[in-house]
PDB file of N, CA and C in Angstrom:
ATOM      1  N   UNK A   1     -50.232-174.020  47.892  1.00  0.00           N
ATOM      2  CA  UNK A   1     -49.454-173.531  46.785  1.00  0.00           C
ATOM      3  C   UNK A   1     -50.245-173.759  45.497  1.00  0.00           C
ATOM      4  N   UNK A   2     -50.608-172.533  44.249  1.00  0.00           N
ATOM      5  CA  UNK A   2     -51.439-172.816  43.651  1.00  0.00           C
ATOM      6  C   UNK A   2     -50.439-171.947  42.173  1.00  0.00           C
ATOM      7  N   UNK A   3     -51.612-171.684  41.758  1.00  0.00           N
ATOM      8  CA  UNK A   3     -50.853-171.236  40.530  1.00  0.00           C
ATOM      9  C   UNK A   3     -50.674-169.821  40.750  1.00  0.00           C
ATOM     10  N   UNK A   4     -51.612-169.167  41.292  1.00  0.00           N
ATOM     11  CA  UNK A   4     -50.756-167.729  41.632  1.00  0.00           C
ATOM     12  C   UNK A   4     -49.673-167.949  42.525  1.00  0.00           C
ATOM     13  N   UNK A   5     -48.944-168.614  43.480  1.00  0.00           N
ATOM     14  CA  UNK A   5     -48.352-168.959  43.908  1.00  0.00           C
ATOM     15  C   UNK A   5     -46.897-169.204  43.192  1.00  0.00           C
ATOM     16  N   UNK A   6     -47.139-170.180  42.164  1.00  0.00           N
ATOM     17  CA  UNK A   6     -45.886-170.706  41.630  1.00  0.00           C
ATOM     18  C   UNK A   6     -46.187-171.132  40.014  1.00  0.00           C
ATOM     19  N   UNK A   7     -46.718-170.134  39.725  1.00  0.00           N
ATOM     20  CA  UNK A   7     -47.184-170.031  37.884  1.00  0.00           C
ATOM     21  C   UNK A   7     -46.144-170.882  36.890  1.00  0.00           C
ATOM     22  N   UNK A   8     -46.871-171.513  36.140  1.00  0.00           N
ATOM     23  CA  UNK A   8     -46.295-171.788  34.863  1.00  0.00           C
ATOM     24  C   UNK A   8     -45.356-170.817  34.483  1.00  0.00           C
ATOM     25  N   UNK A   9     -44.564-170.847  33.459  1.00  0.00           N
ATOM     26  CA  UNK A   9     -43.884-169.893  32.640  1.00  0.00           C
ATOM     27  C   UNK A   9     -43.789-171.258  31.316  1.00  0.00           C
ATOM     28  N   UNK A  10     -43.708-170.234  30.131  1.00  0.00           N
ATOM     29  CA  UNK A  10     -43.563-170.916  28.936  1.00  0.00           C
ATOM     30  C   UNK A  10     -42.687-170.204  27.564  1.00  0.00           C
ATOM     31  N   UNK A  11     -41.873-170.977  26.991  1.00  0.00           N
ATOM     32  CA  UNK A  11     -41.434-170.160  25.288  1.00  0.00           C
ATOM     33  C   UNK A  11     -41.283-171.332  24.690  1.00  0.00           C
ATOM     34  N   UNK A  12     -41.750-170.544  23.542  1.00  0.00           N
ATOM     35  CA  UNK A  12     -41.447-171.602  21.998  1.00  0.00           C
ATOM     36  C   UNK A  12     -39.848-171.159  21.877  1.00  0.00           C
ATOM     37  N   UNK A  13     -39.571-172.594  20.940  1.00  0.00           N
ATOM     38  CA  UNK A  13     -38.623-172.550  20.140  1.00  0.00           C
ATOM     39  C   UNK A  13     -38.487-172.221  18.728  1.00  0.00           C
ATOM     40  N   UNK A  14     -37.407-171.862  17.808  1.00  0.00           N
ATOM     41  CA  UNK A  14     -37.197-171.126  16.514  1.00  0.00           C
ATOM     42  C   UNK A  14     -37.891-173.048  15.867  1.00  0.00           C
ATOM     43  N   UNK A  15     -37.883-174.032  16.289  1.00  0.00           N
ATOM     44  CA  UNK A  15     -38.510-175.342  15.460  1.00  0.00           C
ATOM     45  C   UNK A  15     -39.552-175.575  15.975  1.00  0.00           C
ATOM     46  N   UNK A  16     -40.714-174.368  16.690  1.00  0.00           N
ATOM     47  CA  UNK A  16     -42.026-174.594  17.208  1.00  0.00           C
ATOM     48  C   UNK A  16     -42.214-175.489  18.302  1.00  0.00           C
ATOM     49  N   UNK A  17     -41.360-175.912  19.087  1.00  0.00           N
ATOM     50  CA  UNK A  17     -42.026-176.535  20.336  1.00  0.00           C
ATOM     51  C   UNK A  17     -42.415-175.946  21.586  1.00  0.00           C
ATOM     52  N   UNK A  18     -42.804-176.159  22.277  1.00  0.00           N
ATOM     53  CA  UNK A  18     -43.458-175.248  23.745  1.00  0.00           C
ATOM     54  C   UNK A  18     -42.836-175.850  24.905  1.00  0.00           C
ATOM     55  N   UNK A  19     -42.012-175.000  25.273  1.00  0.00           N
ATOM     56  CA  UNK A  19     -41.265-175.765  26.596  1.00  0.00           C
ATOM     57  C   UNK A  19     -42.155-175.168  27.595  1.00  0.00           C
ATOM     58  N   UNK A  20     -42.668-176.050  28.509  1.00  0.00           N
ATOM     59  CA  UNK A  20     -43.324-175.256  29.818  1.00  0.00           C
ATOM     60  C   UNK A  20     -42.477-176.135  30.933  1.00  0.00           C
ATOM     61  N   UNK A  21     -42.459-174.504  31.888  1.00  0.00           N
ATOM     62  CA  UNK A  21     -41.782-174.340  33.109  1.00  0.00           C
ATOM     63  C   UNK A  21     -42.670-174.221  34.240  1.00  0.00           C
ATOM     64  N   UNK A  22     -42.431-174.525  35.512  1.00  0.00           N
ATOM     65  CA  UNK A  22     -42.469-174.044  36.889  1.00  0.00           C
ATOM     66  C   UNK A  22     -41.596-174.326  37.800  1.00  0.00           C
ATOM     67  N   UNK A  23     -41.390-173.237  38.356  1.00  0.00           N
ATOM     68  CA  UNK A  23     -40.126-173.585  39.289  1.00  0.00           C
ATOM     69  C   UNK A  23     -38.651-173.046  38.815  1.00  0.00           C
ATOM     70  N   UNK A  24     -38.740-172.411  37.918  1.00  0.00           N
ATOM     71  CA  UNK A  24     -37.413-172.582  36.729  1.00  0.00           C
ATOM     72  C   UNK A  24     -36.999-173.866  36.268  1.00  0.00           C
ATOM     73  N   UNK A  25     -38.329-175.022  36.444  1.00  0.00           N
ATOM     74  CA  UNK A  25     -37.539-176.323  35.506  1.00  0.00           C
ATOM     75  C   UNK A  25     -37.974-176.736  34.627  1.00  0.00           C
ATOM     76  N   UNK A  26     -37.761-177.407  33.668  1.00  0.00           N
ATOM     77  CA  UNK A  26     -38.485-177.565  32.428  1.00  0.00           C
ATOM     78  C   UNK A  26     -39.836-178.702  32.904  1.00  0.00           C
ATOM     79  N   UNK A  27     -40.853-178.470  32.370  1.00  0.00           N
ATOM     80  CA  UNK A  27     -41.799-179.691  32.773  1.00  0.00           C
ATOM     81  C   UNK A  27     -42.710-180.515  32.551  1.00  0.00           C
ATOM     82  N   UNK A  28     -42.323-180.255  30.316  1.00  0.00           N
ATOM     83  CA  UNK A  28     -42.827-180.990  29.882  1.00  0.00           C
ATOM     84  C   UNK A  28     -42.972-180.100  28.494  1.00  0.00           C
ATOM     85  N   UNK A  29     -41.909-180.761  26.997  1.00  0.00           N
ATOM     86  CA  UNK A  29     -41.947-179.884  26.255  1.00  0.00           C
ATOM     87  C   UNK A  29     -43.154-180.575  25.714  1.00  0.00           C
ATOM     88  N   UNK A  30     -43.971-179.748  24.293  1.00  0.00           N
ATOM     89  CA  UNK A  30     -44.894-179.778  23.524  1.00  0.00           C
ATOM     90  C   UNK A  30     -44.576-179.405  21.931  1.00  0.00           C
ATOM     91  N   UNK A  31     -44.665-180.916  20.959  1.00  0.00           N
ATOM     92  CA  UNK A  31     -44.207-180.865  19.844  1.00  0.00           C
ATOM     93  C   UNK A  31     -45.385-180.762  18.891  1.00  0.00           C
ATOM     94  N   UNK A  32     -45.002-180.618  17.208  1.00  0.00           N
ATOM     95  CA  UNK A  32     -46.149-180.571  16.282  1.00  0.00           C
ATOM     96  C   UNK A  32     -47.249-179.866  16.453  1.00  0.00           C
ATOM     97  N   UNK A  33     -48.140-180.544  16.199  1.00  0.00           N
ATOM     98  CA  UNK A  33     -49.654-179.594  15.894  1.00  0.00           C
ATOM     99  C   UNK A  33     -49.736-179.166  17.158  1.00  0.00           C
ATOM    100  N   UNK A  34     -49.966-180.482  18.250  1.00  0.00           N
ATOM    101  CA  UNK A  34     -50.376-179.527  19.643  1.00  0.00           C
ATOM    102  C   UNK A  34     -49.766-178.196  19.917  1.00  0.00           C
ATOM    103  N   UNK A  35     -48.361-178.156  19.473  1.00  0.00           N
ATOM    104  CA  UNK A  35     -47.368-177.202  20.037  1.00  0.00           C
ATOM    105  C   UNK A  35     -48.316-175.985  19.277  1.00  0.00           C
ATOM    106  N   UNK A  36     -48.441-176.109  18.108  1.00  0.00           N
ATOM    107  CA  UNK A  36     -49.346-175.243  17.112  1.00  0.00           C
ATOM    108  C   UNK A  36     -50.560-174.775  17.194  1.00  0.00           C
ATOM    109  N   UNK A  37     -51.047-175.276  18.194  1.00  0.00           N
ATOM    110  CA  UNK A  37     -52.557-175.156  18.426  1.00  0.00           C
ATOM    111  C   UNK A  37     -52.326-174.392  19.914  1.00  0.00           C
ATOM    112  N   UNK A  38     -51.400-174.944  20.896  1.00  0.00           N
ATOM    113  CA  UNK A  38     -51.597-174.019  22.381  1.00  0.00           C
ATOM    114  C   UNK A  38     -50.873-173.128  22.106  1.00  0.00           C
ATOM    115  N   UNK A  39     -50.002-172.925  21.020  1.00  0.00           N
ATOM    116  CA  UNK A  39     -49.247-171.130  20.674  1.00  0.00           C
ATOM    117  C   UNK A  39     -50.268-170.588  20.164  1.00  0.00           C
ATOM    118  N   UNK A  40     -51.196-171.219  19.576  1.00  0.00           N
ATOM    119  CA  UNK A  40     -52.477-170.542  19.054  1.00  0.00           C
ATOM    120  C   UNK A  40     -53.389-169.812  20.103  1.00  0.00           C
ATOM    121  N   UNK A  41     -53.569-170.090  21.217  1.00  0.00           N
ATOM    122  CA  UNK A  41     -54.695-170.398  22.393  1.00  0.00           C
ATOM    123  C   UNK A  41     -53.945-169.253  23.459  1.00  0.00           C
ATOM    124  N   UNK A  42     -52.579-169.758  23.734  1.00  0.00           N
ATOM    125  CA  UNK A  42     -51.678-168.629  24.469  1.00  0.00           C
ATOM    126  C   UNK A  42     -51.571-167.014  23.668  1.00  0.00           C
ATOM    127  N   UNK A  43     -51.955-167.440  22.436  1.00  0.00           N
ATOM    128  CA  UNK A  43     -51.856-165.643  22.073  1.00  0.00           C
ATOM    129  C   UNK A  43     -52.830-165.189  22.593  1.00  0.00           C
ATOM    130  N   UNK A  44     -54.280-165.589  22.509  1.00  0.00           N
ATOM    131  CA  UNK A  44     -55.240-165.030  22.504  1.00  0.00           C
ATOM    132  C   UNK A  44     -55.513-164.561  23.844  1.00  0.00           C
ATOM    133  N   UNK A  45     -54.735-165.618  24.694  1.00  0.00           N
ATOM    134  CA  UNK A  45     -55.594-165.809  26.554  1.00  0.00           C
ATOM    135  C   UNK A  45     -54.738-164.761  27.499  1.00  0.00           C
ATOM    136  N   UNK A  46     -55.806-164.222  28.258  1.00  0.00           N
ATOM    137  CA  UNK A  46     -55.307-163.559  29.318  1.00  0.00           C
ATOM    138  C   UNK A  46     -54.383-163.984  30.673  1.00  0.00           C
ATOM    139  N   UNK A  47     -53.961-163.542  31.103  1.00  0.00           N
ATOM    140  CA  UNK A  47     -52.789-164.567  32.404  1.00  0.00           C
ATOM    141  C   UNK A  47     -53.478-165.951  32.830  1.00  0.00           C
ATOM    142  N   UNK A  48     -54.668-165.191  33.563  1.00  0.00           N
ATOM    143  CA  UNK A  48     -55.218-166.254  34.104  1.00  0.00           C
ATOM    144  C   UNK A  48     -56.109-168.283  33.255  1.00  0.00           C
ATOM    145  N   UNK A  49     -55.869-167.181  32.098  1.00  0.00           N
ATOM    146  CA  UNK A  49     -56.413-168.628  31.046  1.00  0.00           C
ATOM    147  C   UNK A  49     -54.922-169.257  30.762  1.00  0.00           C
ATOM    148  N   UNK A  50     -54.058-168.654  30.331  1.00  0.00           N
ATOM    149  CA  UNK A  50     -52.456-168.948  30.329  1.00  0.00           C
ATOM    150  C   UNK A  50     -52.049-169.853  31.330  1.00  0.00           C
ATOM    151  N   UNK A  51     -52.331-169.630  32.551  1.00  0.00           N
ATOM    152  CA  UNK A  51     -52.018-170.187  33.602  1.00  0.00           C
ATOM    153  C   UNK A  51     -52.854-171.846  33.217  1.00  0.00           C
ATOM    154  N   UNK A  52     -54.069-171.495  33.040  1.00  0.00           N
ATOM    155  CA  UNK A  52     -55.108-172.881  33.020  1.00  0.00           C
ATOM    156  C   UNK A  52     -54.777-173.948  31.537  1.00  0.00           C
ATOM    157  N   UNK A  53     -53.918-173.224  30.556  1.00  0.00           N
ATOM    158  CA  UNK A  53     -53.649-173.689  29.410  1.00  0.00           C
ATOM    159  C   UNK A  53     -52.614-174.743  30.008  1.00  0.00           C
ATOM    160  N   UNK A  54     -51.873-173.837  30.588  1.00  0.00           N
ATOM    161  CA  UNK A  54     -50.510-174.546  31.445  1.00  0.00           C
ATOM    162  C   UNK A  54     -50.413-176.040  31.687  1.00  0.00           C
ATOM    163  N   UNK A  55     -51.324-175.540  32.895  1.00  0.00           N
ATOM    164  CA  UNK A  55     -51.748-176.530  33.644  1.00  0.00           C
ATOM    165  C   UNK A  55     -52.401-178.034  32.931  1.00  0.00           C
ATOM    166  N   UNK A  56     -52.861-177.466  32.048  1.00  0.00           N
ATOM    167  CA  UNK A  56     -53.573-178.944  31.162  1.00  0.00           C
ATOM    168  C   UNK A  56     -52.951-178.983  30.546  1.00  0.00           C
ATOM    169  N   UNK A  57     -51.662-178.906  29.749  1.00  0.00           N
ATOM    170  CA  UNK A  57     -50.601-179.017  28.850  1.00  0.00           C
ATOM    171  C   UNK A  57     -50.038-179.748  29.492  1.00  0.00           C
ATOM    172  N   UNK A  58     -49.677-179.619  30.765  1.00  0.00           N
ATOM    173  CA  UNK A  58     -48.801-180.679  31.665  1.00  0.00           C
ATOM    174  C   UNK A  58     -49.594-181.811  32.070  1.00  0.00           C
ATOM    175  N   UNK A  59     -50.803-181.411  31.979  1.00  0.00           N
ATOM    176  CA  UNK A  59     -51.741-183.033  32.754  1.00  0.00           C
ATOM    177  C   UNK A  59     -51.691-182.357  34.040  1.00  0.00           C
ATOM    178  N   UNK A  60     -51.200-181.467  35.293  1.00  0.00           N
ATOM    179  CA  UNK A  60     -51.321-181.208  36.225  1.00  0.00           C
ATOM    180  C   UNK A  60     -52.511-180.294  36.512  1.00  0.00           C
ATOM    181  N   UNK A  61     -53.671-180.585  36.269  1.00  0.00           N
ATOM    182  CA  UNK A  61     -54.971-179.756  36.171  1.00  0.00           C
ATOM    183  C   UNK A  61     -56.005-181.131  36.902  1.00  0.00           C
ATOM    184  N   UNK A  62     -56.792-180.659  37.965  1.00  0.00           N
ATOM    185  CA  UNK A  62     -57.985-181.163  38.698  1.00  0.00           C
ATOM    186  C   UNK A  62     -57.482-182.471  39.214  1.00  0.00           C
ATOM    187  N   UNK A  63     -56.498-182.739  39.988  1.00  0.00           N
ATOM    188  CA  UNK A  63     -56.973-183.704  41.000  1.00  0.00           C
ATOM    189  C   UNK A  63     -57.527-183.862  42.027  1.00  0.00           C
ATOM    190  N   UNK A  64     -58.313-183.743  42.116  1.00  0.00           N
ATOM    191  CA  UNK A  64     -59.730-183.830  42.994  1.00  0.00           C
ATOM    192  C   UNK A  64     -59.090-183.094  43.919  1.00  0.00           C
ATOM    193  N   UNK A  65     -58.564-182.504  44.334  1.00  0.00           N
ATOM    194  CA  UNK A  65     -58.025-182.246  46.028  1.00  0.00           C
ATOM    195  C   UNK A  65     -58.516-180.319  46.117  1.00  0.00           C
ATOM    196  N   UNK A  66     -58.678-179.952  45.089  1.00  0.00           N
ATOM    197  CA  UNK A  66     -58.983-178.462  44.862  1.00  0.00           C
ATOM    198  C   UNK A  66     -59.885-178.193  45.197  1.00  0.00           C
ATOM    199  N   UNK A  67     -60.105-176.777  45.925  1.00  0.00           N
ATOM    200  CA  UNK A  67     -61.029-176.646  46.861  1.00  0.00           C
ATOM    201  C   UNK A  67     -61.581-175.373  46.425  1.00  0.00           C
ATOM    202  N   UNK A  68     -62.689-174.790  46.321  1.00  0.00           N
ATOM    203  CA  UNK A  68     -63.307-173.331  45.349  1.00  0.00           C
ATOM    204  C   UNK A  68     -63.102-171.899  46.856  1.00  0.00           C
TER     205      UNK A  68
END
């Protein structure tokens, strides 16, 4: 199960924070500048960078177990 599999999903709020989802559950909101800087990064990025923004927003990015 990977990220094409079971993708992030994400929205800001009207007071700028970044709620990110998978699963339909919330899984870790993002306040202040950071929040300001990955709404910055998510405009620009295509799915697949979106997905990888995700993933390191949550800390759930490279535990060794990933395989190419």
């Amino acid at each position: 199960m990977g990220l094409e599999d079971d993708p992030f999903d994400w929205r800001s709020t009207k007071d700028g924070q970044v709620l990110v989802s998978r699963g339909g559950r919330t899984v870790t909101t993002i306040r202040g500048g950071a929040a300001g800087r990955l709404l910055a990064k998510l405009e620009r990025a295509d799915e697949h960078e979106t997905q990888h923004l995700l993933a390191r927003a949550t800390g759930n990015y490279k535990r060794g177990n990933e395989r190419a």
